[in-house]
C-alpha atoms as a PDB file:
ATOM      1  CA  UNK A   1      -1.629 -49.281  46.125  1.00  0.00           C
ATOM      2  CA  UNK A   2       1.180 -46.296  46.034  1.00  0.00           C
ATOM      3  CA  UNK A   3       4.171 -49.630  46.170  1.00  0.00           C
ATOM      4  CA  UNK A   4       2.000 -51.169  43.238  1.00  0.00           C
ATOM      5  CA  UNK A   5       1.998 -48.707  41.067  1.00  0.00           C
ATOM      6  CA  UNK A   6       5.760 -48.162  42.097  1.00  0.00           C
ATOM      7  CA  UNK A   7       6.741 -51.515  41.309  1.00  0.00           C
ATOM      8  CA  UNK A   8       4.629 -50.826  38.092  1.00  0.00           C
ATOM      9  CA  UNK A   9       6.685 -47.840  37.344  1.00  0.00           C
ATOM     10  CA  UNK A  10       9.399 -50.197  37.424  1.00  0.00           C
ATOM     11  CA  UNK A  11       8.357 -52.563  35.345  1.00  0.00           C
ATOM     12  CA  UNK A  12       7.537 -49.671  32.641  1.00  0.00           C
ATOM     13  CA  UNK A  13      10.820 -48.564  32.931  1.00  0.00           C
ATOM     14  CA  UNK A  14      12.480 -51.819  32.648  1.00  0.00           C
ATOM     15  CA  UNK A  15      10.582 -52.207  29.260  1.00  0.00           C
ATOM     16  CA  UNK A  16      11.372 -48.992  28.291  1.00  0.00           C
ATOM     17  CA  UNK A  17      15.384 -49.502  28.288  1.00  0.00           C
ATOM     18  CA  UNK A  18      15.111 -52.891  26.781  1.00  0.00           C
ATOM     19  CA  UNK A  19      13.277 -51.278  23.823  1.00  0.00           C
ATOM     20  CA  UNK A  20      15.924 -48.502  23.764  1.00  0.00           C
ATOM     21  CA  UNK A  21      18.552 -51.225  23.756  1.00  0.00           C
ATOM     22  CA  UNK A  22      17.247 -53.013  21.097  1.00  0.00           C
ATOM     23  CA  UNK A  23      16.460 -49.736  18.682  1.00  0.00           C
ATOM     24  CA  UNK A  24      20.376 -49.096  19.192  1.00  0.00           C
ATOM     25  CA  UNK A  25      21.347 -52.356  18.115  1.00  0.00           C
ATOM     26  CA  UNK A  26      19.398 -52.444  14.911  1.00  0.00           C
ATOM     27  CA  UNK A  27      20.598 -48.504  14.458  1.00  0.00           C
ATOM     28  CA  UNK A  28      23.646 -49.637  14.814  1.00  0.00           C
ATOM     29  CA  UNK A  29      23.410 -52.670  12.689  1.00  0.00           C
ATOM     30  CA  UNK A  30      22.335 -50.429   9.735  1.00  0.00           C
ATOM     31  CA  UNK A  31      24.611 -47.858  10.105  1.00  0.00           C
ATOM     32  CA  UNK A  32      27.624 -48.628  11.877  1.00  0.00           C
ATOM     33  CA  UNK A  33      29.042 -47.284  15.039  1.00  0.00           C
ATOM     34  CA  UNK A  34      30.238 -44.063  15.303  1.00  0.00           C
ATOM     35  CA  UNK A  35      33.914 -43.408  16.144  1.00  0.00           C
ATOM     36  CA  UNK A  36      32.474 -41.758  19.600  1.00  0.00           C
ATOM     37  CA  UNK A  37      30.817 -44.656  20.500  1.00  0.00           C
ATOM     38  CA  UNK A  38      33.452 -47.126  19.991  1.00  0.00           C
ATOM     39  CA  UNK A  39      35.523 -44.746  22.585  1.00  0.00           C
ATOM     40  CA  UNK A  40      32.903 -44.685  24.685  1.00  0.00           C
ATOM     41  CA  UNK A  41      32.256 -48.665  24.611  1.00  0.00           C
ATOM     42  CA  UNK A  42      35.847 -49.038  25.187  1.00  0.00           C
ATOM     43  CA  UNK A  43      36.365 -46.136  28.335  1.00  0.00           C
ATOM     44  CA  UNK A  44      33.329 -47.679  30.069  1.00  0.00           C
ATOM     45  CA  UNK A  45      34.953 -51.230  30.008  1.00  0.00           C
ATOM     46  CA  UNK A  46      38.263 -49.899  31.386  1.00  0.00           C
ATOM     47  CA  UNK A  47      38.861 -50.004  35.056  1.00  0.00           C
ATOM     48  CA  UNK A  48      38.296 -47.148  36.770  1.00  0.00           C
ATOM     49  CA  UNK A  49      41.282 -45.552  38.668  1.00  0.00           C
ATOM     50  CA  UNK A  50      39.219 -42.731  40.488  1.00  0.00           C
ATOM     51  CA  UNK A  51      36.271 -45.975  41.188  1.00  0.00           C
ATOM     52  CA  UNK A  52      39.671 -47.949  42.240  1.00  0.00           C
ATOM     53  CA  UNK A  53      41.121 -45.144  44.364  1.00  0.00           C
ATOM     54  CA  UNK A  54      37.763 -44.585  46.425  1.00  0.00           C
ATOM     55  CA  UNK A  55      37.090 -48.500  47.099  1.00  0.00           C
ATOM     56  CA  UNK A  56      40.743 -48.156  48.006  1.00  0.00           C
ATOM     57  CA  UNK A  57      40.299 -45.235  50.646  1.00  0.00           C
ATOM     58  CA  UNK A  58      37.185 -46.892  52.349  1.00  0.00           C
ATOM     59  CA  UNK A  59      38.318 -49.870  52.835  1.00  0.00           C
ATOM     60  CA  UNK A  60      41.272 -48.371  55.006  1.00  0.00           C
END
């Protein structure tokens, strides 16, 4: 039962974040996005030098 109710943890959390997602959209179809979350959309769709430099070093 324990990988059950793991799996149903899961799931709960799954739903959880999809809610979440979805009350952010509709906040921020009422009200706009702030100026710190545009720059925060934007940084996490840059590449990532440090992400870059480590793939880079392991693969050496």
């Amino acid at each position: 039962m324990t990988s059950s109710r793991g799996h149903q943890g899961a799931h709960g959390i799954g739903q959880v974040e999809k809610q979440l997602n979805r009350q952010a959209q509709a906040a921020e179809q009422m009200q706009g996005t702030s100026e710190t979350d545009q720059e925060v959309l934007a940084a996490s769709q840059e590449p990532s030098s440090v992400m870059e430099e480590i793939i880079d070093t392991h693969n050496e």
